[in-house]
Protein backbone atom coordinates (compact mmCIF):
# COMPACT_ATOMS: atom_id res chain seq x y z
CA UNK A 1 17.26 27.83 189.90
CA UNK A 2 17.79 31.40 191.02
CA UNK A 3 17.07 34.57 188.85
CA UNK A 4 20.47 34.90 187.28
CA UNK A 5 19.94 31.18 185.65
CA UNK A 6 16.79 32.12 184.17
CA UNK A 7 18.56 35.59 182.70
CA UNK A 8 21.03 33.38 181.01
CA UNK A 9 18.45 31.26 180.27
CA UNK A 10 16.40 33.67 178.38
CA UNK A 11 19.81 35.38 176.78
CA UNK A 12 20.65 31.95 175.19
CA UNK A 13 17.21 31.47 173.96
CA UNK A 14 17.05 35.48 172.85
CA UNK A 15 19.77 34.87 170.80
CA UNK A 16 18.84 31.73 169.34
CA UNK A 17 15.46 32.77 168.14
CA UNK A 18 17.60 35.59 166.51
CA UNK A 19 20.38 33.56 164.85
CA UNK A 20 17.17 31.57 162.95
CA UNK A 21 15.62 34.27 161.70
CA UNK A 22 18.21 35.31 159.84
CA UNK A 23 18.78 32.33 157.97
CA UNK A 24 17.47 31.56 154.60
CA UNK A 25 13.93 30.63 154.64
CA UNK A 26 13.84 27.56 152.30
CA UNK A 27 16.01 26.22 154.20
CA UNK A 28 14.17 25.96 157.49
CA UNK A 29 11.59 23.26 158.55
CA UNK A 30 10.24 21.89 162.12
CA UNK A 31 10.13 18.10 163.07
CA UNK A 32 8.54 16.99 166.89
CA UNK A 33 10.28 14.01 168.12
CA UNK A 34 10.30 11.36 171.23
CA UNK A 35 13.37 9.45 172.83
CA UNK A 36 14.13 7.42 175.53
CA UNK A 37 17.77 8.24 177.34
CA UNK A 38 20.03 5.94 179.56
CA UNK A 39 21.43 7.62 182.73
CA UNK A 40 24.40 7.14 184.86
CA UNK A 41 25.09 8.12 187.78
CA UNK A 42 27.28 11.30 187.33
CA UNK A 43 30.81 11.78 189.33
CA UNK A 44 30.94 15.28 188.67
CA UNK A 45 26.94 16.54 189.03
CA UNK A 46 26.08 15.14 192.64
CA UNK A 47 22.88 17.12 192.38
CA UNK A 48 20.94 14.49 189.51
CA UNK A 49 19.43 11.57 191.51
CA UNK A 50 20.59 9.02 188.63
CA UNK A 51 21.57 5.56 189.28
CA UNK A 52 23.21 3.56 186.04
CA UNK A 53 20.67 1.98 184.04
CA UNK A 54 17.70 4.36 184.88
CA UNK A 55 15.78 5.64 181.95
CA UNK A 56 14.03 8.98 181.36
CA UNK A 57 11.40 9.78 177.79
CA UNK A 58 11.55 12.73 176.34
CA UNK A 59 9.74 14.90 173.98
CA UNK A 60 11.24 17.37 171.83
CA UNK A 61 10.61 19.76 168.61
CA UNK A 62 13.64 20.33 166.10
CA UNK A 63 14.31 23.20 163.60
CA UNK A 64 16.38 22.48 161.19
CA UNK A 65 18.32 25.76 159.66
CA UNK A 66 20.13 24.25 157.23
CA UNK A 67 23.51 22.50 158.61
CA UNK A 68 22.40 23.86 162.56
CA UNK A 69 19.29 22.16 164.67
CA UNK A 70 18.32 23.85 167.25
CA UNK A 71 16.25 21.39 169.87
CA UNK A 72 13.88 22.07 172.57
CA UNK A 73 12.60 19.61 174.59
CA UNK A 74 12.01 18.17 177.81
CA UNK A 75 12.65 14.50 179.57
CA UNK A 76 10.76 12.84 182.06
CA UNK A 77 12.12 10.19 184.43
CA UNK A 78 10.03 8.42 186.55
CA UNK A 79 11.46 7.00 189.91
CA UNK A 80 14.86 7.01 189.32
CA UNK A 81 17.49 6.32 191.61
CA UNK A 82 17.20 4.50 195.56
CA UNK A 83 16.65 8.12 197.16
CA UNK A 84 12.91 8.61 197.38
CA UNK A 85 12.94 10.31 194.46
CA UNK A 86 9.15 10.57 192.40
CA UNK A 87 10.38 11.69 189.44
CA UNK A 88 13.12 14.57 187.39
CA UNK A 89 12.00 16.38 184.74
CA UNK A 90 14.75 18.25 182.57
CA UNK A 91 13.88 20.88 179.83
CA UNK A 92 16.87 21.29 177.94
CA UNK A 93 18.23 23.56 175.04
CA UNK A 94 20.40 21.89 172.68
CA UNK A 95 22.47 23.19 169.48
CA UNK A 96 23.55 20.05 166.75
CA UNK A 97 25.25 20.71 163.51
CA UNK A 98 25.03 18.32 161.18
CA UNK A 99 27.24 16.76 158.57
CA UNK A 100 26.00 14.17 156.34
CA UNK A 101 24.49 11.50 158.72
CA UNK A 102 27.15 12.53 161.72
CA UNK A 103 25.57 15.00 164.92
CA UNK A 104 27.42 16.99 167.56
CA UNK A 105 26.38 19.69 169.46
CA UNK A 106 26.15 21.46 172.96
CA UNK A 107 23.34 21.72 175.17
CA UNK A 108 22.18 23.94 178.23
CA UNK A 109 19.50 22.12 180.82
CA UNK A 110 18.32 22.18 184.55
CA UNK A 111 16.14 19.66 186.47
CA UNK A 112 13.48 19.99 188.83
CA UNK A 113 14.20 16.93 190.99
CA UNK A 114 10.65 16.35 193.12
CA UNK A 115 11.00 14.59 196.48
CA UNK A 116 7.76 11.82 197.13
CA UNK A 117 7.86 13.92 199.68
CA UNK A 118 8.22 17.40 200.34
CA UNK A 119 8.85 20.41 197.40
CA UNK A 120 10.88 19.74 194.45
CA UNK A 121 13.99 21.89 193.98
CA UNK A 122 15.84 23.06 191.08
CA UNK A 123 19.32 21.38 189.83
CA UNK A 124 21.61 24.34 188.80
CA UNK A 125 22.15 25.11 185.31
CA UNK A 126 24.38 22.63 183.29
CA UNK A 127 25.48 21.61 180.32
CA UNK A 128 26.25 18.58 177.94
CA UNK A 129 28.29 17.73 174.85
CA UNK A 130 25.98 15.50 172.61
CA UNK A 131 27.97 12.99 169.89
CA UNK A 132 25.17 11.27 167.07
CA UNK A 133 24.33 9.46 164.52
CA UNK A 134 20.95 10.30 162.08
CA UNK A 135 19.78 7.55 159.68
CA UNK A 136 16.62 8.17 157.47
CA UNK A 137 14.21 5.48 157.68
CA UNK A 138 10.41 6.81 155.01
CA UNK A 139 9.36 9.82 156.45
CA UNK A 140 11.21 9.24 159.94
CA UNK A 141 14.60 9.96 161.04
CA UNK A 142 16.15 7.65 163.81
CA UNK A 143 19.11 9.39 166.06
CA UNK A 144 21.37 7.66 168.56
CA UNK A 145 23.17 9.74 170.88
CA UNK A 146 26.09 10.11 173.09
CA UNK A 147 25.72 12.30 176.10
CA UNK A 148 28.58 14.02 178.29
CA UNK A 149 26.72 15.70 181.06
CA UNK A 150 29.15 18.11 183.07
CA UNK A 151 28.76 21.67 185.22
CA UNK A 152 32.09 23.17 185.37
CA UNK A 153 33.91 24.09 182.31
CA UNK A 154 37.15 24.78 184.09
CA UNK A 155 36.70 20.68 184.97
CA UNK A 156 36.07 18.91 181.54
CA UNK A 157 39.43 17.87 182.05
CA UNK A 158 38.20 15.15 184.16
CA UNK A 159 36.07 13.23 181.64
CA UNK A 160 35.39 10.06 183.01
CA UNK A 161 33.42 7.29 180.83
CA UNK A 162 31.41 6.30 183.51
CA UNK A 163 29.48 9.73 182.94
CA UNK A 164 28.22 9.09 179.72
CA UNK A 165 24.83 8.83 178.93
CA UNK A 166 23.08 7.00 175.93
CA UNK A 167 19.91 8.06 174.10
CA UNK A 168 17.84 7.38 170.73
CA UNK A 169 14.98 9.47 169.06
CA UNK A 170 12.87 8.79 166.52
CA UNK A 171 12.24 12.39 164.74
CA UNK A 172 8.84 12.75 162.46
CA UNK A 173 8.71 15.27 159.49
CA UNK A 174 6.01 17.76 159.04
C-alpha cells in the first residue's frame, strides 16, 4: 500500500470520526463482535489469494449512531488458497445503515497477503458492497452477510455471482 492509500485512508477515517461526533449522544453506543467469512475466489481482484470455500475470522467493534454503524475490524485467514500462502489479514472500514432488521452498507479494506516465504506485500485499496440481515437473540445480535468485493468502480458493471462472499457475526452489547 503506497502513501497515497494511507492518505485516503486516514481522510475516510478523519471524516468518519467527525460525522459521529456530531450526532446525538443518546443515541450512540459501542458493541465488539467476531465472525467467520466464506471466500471465493474473485474474477475481478487477482491480487487476494482466495480459493472458494476458504474461511477467514474476524474481529470487529461497532458504533451504532442511530440508523448508521460504522465498523472497524480486521479478518484473519489462515492458509488459504494452493499458492504458498501463510496467511491474509484484512483490516477493513465499513459503513451499514440500518432499517428495522435489514443491513447494507459500503466498505473500504486492504490485505497484507504474507508469503511462507519471503515478505508479505500489501493488496491495493478496495472496496465492497455488504447486503444483511440482524436478528436479536438476549443480549446478542446475530448478522448474516452478503459480500461484493470489487476494485474498480468504473467495472461494477461486471458483477458476477461467483464473487460473492458470505459471512455471519455474532455482535455483544456493552
Amino acid at each position: 500500500m503506497n502513501s497515497k492509500h494511507y492518505a485516503i485512508l486516514s481522510a475516510v477515517l478523519v471524516s468518519l470520526v467527525c460525522c459521529s461526533l456530531t450526532a446525538d449522544a443518546a443515541r450512540r453506543r459501542g458493541k465488539f463482535g467476531a465472525g467467520a467469512r466464506r471466500h471465493n475466489e474473485h474474477s475481478q481482484i487477482e491480487d487476494l489469494p482466495f480459493d472458494d470455500g476458504d474461511i477467514s475470522y474476524g474481529l470487529a467493534y461497532e458504533y451504532y449512531d442511530g440508523p448508521r454503524i460504522w465498523q472497524l475490524g480486521v479478518n484473519y485467514a489462515p492458509g488459504p488458497g494452493t499458492n504458498d500462502i501463510d496467511y491474509v489479514l484484512t483490516p477493513q472500514l465499513n459503513l451499514m445503515m440500518k432499517d428495522n432488521a435489514w443491513l447494507g452498507g459500503l466498505g473500504i479494506l486492504g490485505s497484507l497477503v504474507e508469503p511462507e516465504e519471503g515478505d508479505g506485500e500489501w493488496t491495493d485499496v478496495y472496496y465492497q458492497f455488504m447486503m444483511g440481515l440482524e436478528l436479536p437473540i438476549g443480549g446478542l445480535n446475530v448478522k448474516a452477510f452478503v459480500y461484493y468485493p470489487f476494485d474498480d468502480w468504473g467495472e461494477l458493471e461486471e458483477f458476477d455471482t461467483d464473487d460473492l462472499d458470505y459471512g455471519a457475526w455474532v455482535i455483544f452489547d456493552f
